[in-house]
Protein backbone atom coordinates (compact mmCIF):
# COMPACT_ATOMS: atom_id res chain seq x y z
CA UNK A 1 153.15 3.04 81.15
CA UNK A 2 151.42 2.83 84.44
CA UNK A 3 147.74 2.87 84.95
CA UNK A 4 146.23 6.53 85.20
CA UNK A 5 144.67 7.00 89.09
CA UNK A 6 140.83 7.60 88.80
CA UNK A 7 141.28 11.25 89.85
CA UNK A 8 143.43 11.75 86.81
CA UNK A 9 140.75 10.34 84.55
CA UNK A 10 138.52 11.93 85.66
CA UNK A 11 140.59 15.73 85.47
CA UNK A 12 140.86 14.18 81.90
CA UNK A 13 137.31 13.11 81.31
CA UNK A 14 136.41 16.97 82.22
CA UNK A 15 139.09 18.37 79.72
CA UNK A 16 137.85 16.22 76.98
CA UNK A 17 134.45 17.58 77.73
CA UNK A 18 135.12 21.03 77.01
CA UNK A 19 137.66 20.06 74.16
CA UNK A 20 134.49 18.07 72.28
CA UNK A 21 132.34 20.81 73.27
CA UNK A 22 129.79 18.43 74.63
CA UNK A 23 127.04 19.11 77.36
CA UNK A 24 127.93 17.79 81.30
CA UNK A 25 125.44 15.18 81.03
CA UNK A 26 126.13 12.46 82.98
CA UNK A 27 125.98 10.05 79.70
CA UNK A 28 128.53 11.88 78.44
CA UNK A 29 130.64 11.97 80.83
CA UNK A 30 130.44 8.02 81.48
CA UNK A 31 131.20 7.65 77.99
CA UNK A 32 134.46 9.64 78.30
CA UNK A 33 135.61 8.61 81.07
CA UNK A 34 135.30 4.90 80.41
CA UNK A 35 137.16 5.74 76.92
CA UNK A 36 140.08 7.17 79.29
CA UNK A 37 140.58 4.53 81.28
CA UNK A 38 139.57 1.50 78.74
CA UNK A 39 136.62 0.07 80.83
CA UNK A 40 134.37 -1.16 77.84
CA UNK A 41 130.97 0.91 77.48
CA UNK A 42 128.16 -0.93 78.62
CA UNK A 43 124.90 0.83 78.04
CA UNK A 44 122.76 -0.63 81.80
CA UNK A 45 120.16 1.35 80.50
CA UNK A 46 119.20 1.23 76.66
CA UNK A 47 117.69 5.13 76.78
CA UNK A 48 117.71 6.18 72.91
CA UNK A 49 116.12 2.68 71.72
CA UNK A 50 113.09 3.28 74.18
CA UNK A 51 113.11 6.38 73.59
CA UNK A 52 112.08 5.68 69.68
CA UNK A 53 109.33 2.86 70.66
CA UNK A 54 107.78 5.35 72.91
CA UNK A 55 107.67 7.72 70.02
CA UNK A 56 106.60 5.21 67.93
CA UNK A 57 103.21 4.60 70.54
CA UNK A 58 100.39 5.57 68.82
CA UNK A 59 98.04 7.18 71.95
CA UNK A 60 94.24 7.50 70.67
CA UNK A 61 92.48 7.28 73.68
CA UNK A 62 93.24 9.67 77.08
CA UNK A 63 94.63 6.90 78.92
CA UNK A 64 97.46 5.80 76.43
CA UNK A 65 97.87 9.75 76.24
CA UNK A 66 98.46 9.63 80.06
CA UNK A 67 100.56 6.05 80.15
CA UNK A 68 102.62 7.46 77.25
CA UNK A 69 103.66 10.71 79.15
CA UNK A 70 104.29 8.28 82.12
CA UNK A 71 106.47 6.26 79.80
CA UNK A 72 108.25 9.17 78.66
CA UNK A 73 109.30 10.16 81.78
CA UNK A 74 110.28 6.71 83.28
CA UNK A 75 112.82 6.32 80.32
CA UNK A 76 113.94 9.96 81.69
CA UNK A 77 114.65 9.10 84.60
CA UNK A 78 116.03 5.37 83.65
CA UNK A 79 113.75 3.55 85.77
CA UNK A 80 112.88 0.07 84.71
CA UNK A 81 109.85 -0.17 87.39
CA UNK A 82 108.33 3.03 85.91
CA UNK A 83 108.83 1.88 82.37
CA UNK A 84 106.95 -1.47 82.74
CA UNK A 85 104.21 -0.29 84.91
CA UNK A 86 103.70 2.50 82.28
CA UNK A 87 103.84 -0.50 79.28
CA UNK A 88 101.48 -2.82 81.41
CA UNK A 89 98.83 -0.30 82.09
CA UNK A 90 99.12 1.19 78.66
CA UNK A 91 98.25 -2.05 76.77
CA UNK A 92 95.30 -1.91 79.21
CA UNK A 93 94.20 0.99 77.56
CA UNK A 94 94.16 -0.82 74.09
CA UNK A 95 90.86 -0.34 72.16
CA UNK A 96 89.72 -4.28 71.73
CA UNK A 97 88.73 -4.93 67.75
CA UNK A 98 89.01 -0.81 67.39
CA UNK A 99 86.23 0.09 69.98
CA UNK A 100 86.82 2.33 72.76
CA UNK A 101 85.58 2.07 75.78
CA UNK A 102 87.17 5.23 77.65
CA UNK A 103 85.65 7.76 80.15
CA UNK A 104 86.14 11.78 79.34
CA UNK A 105 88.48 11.41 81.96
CA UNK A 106 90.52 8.73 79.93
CA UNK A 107 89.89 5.90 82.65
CA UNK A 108 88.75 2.89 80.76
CA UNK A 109 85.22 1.65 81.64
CA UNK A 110 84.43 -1.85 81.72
CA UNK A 111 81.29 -3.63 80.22
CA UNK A 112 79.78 -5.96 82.25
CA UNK A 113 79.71 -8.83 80.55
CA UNK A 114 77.39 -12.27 81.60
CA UNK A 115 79.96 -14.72 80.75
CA UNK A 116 82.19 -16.68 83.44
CA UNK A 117 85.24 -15.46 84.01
CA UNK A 118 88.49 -17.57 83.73
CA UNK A 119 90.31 -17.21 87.18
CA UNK A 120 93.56 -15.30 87.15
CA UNK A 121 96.71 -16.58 89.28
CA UNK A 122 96.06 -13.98 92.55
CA UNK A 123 97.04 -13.82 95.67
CA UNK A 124 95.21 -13.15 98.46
CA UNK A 125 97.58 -10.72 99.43
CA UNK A 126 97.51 -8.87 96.19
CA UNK A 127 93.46 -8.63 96.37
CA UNK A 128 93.81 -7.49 100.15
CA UNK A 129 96.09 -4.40 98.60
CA UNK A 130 93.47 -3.83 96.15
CA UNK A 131 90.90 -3.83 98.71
CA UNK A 132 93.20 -1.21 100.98
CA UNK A 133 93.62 0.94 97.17
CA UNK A 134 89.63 1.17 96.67
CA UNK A 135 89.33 1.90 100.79
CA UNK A 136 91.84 4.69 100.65
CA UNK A 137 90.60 6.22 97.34
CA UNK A 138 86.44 6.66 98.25
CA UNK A 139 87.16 9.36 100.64
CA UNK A 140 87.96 11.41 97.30
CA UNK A 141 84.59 9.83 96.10
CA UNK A 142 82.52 11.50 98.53
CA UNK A 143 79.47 9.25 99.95
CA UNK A 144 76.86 11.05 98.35
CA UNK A 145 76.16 7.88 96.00
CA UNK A 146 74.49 5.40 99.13
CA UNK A 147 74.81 2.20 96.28
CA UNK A 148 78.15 3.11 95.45
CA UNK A 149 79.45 3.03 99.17
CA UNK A 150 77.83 -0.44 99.56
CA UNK A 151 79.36 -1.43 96.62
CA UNK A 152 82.41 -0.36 97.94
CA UNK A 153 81.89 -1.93 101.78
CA UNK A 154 80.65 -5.23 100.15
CA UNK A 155 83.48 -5.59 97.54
CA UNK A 156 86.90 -4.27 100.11
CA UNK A 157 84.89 -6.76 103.02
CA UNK A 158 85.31 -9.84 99.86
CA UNK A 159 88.39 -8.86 98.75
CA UNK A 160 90.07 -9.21 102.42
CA UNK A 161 88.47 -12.48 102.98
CA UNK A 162 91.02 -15.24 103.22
CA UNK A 163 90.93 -18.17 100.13
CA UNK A 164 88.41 -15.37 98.55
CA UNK A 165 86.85 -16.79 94.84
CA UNK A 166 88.79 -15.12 92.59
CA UNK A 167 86.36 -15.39 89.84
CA UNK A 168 83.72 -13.90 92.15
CA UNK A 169 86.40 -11.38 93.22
CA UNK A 170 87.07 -10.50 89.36
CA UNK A 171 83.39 -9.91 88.45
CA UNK A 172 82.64 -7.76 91.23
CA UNK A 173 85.36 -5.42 90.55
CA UNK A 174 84.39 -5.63 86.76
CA UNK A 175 80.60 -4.26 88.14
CA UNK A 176 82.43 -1.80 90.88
CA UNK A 177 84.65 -0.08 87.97
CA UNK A 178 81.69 0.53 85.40
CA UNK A 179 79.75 2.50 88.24
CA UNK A 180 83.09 3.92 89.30
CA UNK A 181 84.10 5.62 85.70
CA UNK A 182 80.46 7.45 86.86
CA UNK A 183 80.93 8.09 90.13
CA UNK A 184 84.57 9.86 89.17
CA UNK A 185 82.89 11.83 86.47
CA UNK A 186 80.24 13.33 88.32
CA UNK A 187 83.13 14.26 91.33
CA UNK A 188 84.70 15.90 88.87
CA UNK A 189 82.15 17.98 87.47
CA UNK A 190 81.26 19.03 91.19
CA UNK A 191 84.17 20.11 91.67
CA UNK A 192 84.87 22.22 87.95
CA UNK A 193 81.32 23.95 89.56
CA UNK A 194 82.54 24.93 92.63
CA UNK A 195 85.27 26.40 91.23
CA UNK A 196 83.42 28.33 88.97
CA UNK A 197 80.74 29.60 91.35
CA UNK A 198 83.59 30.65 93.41
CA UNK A 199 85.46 32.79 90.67
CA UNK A 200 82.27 34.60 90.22
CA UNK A 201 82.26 35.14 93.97
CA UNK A 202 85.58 36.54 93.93
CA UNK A 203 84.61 38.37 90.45
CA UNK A 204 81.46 39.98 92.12
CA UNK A 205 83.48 40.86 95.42
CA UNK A 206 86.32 42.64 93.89
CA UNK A 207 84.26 44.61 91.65
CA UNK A 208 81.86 46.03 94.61
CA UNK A 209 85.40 46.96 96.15
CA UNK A 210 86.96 48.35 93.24
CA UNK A 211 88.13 51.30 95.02
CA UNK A 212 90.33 49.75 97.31
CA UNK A 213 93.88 47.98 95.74
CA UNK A 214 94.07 45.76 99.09
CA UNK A 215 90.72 44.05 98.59
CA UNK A 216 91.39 43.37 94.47
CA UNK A 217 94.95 41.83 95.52
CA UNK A 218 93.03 39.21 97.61
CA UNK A 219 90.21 38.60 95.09
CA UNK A 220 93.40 38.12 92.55
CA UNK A 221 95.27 35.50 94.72
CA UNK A 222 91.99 33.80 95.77
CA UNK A 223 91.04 33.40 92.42
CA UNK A 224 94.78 32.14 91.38
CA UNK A 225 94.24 29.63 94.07
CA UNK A 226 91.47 28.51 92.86
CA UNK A 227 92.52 27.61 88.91
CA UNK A 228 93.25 24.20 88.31
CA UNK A 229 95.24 22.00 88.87
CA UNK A 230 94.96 23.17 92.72
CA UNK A 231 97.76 22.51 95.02
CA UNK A 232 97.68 22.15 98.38
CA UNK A 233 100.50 24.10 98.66
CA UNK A 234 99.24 27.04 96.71
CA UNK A 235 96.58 27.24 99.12
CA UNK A 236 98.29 26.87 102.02
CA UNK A 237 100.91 29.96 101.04
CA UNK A 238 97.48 31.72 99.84
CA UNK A 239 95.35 31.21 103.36
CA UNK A 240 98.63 32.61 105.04
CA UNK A 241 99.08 35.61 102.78
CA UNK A 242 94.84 36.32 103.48
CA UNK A 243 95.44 35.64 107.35
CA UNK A 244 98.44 38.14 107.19
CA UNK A 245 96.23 40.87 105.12
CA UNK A 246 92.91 40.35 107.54
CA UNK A 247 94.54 40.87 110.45
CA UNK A 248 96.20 44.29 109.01
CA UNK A 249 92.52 44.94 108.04
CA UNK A 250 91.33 44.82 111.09
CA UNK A 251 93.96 46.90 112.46
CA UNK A 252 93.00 49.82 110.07
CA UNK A 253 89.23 49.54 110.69
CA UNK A 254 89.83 49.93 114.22
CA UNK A 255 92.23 52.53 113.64
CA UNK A 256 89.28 54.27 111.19
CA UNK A 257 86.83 54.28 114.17
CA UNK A 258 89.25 55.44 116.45
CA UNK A 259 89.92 58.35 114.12
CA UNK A 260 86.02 58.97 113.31
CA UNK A 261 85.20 59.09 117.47
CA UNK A 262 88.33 61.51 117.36
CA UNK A 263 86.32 63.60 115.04
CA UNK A 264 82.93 63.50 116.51
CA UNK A 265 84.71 64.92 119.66
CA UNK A 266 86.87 67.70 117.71
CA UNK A 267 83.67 68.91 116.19
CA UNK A 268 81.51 68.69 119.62
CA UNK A 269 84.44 70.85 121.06
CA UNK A 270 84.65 73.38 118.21
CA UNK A 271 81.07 73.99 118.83
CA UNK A 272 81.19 74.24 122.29
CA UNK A 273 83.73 76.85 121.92
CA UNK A 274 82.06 78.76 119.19
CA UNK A 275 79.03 78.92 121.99
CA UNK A 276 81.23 80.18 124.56
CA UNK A 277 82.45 82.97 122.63
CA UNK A 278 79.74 83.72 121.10
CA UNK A 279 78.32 84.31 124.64
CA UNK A 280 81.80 85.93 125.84
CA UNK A 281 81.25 88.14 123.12
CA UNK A 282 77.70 89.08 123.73
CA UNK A 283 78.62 89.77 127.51
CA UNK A 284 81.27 91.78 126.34
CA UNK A 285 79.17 93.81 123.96
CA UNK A 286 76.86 95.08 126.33
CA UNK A 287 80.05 95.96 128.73
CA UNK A 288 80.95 98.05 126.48
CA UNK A 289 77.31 99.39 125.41
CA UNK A 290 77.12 100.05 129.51
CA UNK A 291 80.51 101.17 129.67
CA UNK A 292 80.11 104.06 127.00
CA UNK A 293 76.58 105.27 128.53
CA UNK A 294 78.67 105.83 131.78
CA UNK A 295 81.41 107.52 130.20
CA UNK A 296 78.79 110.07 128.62
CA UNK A 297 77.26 110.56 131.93
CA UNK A 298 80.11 111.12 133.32
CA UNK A 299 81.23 114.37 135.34
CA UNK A 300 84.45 113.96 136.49
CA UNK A 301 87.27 112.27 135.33
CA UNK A 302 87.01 110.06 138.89
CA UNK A 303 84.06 109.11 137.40
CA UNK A 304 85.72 107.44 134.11
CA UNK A 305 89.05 105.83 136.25
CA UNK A 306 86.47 102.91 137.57
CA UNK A 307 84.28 102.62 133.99
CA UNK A 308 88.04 102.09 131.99
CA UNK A 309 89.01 99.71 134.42
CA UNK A 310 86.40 97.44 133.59
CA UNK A 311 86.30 97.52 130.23
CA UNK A 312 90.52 96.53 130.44
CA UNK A 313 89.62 93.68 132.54
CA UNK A 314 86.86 92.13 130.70
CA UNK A 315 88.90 92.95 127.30
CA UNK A 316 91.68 90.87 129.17
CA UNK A 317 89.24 88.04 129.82
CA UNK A 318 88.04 87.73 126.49
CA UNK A 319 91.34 87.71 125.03
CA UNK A 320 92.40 84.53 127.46
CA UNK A 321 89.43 82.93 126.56
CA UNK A 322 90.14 83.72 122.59
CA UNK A 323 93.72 82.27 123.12
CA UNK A 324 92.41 79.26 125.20
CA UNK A 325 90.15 78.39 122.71
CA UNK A 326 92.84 78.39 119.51
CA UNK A 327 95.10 76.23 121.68
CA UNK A 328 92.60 73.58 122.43
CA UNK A 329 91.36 73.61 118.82
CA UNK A 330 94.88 73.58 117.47
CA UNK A 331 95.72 70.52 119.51
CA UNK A 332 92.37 68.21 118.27
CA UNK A 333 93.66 68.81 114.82
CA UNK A 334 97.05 68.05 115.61
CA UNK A 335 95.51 64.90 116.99
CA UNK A 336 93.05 64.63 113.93
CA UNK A 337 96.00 64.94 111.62
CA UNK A 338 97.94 61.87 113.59
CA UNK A 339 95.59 59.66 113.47
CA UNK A 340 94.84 60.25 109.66
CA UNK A 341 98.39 59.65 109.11
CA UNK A 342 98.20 56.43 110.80
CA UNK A 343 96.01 55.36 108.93
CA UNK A 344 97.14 56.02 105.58
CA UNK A 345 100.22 53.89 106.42
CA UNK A 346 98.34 51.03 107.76
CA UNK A 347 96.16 51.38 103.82
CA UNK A 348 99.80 51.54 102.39
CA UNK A 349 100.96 48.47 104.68
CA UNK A 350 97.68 46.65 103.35
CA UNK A 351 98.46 47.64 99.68
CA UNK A 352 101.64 46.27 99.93
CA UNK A 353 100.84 42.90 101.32
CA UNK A 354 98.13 42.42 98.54
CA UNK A 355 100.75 43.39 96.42
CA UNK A 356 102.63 39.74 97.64
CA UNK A 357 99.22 37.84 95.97
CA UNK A 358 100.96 38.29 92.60
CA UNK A 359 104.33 37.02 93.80
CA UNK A 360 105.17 33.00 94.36
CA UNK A 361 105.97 32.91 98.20
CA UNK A 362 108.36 30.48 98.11
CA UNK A 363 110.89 32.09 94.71
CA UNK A 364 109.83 35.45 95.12
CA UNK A 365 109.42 35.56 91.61
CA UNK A 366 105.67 36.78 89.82
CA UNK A 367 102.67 34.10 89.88
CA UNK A 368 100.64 33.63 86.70
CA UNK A 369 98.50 36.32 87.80
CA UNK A 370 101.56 38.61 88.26
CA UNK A 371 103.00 37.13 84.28
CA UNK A 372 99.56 37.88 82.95
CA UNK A 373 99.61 41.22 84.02
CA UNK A 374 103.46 42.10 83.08
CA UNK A 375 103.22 40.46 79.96
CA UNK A 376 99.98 42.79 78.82
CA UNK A 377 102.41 45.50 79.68
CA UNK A 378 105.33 44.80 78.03
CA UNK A 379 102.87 44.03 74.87
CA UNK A 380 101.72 46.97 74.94
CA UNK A 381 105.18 48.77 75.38
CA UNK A 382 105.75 46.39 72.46
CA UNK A 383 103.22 47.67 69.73
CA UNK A 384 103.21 51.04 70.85
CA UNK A 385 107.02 51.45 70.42
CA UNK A 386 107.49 48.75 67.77
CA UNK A 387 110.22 47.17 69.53
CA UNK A 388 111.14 43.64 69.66
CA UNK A 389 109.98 41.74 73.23
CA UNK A 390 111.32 37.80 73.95
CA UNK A 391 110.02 34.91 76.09
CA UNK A 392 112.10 32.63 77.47
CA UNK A 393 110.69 29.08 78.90
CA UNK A 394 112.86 27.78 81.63
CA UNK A 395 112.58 23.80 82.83
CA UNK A 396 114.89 22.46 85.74
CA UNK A 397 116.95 19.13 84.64
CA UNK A 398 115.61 15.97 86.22
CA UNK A 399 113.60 17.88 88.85
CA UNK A 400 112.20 15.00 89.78
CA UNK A 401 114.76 13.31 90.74
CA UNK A 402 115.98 15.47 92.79
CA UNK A 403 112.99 15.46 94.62
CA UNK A 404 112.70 11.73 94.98
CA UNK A 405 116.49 11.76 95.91
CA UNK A 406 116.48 14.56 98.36
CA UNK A 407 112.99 14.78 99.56
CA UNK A 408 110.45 18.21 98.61
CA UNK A 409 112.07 20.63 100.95
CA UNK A 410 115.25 20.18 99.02
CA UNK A 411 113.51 20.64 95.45
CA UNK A 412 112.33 23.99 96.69
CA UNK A 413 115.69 25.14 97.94
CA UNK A 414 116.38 24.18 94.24
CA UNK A 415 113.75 26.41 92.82
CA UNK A 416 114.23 29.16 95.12
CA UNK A 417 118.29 28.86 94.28
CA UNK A 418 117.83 28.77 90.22
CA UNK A 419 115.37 32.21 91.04
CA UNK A 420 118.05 33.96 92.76
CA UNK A 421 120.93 33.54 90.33
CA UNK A 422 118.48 34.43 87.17
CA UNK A 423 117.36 37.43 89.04
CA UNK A 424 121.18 38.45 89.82
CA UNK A 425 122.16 37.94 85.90
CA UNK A 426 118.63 39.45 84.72
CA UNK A 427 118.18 42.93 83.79
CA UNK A 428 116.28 45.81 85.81
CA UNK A 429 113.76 45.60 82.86
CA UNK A 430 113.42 42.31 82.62
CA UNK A 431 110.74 39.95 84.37
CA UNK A 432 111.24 36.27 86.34
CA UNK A 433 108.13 34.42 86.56
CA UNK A 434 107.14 31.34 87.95
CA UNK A 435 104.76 29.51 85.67
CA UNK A 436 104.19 25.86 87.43
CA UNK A 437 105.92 23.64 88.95
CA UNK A 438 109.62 24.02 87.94
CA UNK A 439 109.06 26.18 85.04
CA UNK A 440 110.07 29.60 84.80
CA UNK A 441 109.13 32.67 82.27
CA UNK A 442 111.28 35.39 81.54
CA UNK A 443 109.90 38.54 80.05
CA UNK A 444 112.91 40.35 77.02
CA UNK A 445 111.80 43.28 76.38
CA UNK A 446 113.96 45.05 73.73
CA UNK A 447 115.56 41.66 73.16
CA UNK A 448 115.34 40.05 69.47
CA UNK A 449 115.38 36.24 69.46
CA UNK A 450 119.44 35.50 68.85
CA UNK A 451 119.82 38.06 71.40
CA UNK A 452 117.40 36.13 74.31
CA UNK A 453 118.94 33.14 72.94
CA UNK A 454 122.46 34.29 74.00
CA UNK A 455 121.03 35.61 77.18
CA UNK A 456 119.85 32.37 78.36
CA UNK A 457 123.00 30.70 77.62
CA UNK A 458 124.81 32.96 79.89
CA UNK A 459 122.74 32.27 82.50
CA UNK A 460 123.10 28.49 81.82
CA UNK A 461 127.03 29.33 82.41
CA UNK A 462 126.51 31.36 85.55
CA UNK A 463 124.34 28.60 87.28
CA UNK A 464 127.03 25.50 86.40
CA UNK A 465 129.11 28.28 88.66
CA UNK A 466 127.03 28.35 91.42
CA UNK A 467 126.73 24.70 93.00
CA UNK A 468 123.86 24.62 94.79
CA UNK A 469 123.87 22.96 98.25
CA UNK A 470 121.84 20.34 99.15
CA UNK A 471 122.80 20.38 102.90
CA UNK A 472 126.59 19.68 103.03
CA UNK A 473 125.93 18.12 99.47
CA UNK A 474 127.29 19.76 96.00
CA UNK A 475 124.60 19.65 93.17
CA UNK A 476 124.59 21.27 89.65
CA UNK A 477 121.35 22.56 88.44
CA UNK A 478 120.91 22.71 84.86
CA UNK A 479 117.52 23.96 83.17
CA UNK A 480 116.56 23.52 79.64
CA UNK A 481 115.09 26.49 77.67
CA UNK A 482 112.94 27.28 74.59
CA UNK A 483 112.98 31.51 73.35
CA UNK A 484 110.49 32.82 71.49
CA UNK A 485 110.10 36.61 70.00
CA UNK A 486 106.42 38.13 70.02
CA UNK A 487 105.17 38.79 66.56
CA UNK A 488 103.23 42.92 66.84
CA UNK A 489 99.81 41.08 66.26
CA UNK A 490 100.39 37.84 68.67
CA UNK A 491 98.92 36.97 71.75
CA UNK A 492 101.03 37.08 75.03
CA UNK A 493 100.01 32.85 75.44
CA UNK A 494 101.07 31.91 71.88
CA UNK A 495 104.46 33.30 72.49
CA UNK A 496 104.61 31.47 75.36
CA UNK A 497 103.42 28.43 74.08
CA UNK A 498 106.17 28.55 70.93
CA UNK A 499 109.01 29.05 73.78
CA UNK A 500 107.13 25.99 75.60
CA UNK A 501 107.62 23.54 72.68
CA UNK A 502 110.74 25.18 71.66
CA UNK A 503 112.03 24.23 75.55
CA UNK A 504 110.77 20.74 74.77
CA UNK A 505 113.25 20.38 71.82
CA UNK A 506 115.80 21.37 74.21
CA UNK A 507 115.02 18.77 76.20
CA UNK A 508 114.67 16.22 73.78
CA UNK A 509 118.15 17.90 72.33
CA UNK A 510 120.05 16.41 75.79
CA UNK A 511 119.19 18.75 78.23
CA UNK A 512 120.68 21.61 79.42
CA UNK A 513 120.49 23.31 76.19
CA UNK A 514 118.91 26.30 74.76
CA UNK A 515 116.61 26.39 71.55
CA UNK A 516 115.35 29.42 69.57
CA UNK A 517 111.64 28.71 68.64
């Protein structure tokens, strides 16, 4: 029998696949295909055994919390370099004789201690990067702290000092990191503050402006914006969506005075007029008084010919002026009625670009502010009408990856790409949300759980359908998704959180599954 060509194993490996029912993982499909064409299964990368010792990690402090999450997703994303930094710096973290000596912010702090230290094996090239790590980092320590930023001169100057001591070296940076875990702590409180003080700006600004929907949309994206963790990003698509609505606000106050000055010179002419008549019709009254004396004094009717005359021609003129009058009038409010017009639309135009605050700019898809808001709605709906509502957590497979791989630009093509096909499979009634990073809510109503369940699996089919294109490049997207269906007395974030952790099973399941919470 001759050998099978590795384009017929590999039409074979996919066959088998769907035969075994078993997800397109890229495990699986090694495994197959190696069975196929007898090339004996090596595991490179030992992923389930790691996988139990970082379960197995017992994290009490907030930096083996942190390491272990790092761990975790090293052994993801098979990378050896990621796993060991993750193991070295978590046994750094290790409590000595059961003491902690962690930071709130779960970065160890050292005692200083009076005994010599032993000298390490250094380089001086590792203690110069060191030196460049702590250079680079105290911009995001501010200089408010004079000691601190001698501390930090004095110790990058030593540190890039050639044949440095190394013991020296070792106890200065022991001294530098206890005043450092302060230094850190006391940035990050400044900056929890400011945040704060500036959510009770925004607060105090929309409410003063209650009345008008354009200023509350940019009090609601400023204040999105500024909810941790921020992202440069977020403000960056926030500062142009403000730009965009300022300028259109400064269109309609112009526009507003233009119409006001408008007014002012209606009115002035209205009441001009109203004086002219009033005085045309005053002459014209006492024509007539005159008029009707000389018709009663009148002899002959040669007499009258001349008297009627006159009073036709100045009933003529009053009559022009009456007509001249309505025509002028009718054209200021004409005018008047423009220029209100115009400015209506530019207050819709403004409405609907404040509207965009609750959307992500770069999916199209709700914000968190824009979930919050649809989600109190469709509880309400729910408990009102008694009918069932589901929430579906969506996570894109090896995101990161892809991003390392391909570079950012590409993992938001990716994003933007899994947003389009859920909103093409998605009912009219239901809701896409982007929740963080490349998670995704949808919003069920009407949906029980088996039912969201099945929904989500369909849309797992249609996306293995629709390659997405990385360039010239084929790549399938696969997400991972927990479902969850709102209890009549539960909040909106519980549900959320169930389909969170249920999405995490999925994940921990093999990916690209779905799992009812």
């Amino acid at each position: 029998m001759s050998e099978k060509k590795p384009f017929e194993v590999a039409r074979e490996t996919l066959k088998q696949l769907t035969a075994r029912k078993l997800a397109p993982t890229p495990v699986n499909y090694k495994a197959i295909y190696n069975e196929i064409a007898g090339i004996p299964s090596v595991e490179q990368f030992p992923i389930n055994e790691l996988r139990s010792i970082a379960t197995a990690l017992q994290a009490k402090t907030p930096g083996q919390q942190r390491q272990k999450g790092l761990l975790e997703s090293a052994i993801e994303r098979m990378n050896w370099d990621g796993v060991r930094a993750a193991m070295v710096a978590y046994s750094g973290f290790t409590p000595v004789g059961g003491n902690e000596s962690a930071g709130s912010a779960g970065v160890p702090i050292a005692v200083v201690s009076s005994e010599p230290l032993s000298a390490p094996a250094l380089t001086n090239e590792f203690l110069s990067h060191i030196g460049r790590l702590i250079e680079y980092a105290q911009p995001a320590l501010g200089t408010d702290d004079a000691r601190f930023v001698e501390q930090t001169h004095q110790l990058t100057k030593m540190l890039r000092q050639p044949g440095v001591d190394v013991t020296a070296a070792k106890q200065m940076l022991v001294n530098y990191s206890h005043r450092l875990s302060f230094v850190a702590e006391d940035q990050a409180e400044i900056k929890k503050t400011l945040l704060k003080l500036l959510n009770l700006v925004f607060e105090n600004i929309g409410d003063l402006g209650v009345e008008d929907q354009w200023l509350s949309g940019q009090m609601d994206a400023l204040k999105a914006a500024s909810t941790e963790p921020l992202s440069l990003r977020r403000l960056d698509d926030v500062e142009r969506l403000l730009k965009d609505v300022v300028h259109k606000q400064k269109d309609a106050k112009q526009r507003t005075l233009e119409a006001q000055s408008e007014m002012r010179q209606m009115l002035a002419a209205f009441i001009e007029r109203l004086s002219q008549m009033s005085q045309s019709t005053g002459a014209y009254q006492e024509k007539l008084e005159e008029s009707a004396r000389l018709i009663e004094s009148a002899k002959t009717l040669a007499e009258i010919a001349p008297v009627l005359k006159e009073v036709v021609g100045a009933t003529r003129v009053i009559s022009q002026d009456a007509l001249h009058a309505r025509d002028e009038l009718q054209t200021m409010r004409e005018q008047a009625n423009k220029t209100q017009a115009e400015i209506a639309k530019l207050h819709q135009e403004l409405d609907r670009v404040s509207t965009q605050a609750r959307h992500d700019p770069l999916t199209g898809a709700l914000n968190r502010r824009g979930l919050e808001e649809a989600l109190e709605k469709e509880i309400s709906t729910l408990r009102r009408k008694e009918t069932p509502l589901s929430i579906a957590m969506l996570d894109i497979d090896n995101f990161k990856a892809i991003n390392d791989a391909k570079g950012h630009e590409t993992g938001d093509s990716a994003l933007a790409h899994l947003a389009q096909v859920a909103r093409e499979c998605m009912r009219p009634q239901d809701t896409l949300a982007r929740f963080g990073g490349e998670e995704f809510v949808i919003l069920l109503p009407d949906t029980p759980l088996d039912k969201g369940v099945e929904a989500m699996t369909r849309l797992q089919r249609e996306l293995t359908k629709r390659f997405f294109l990385a360039g010239t490049e084929k790549m399938l997207i696969t997400f991972s998704a927990g479902v969850a269906q709102l209890a009549s007395d539960e909040p909106g974030m519980e549900g959320i959180r169930r389909a969170d952790q249920a999405m995490y099973l999925a994940k921990r399941a093999g990916k690209n599954r779905v799992v009812g919470a």
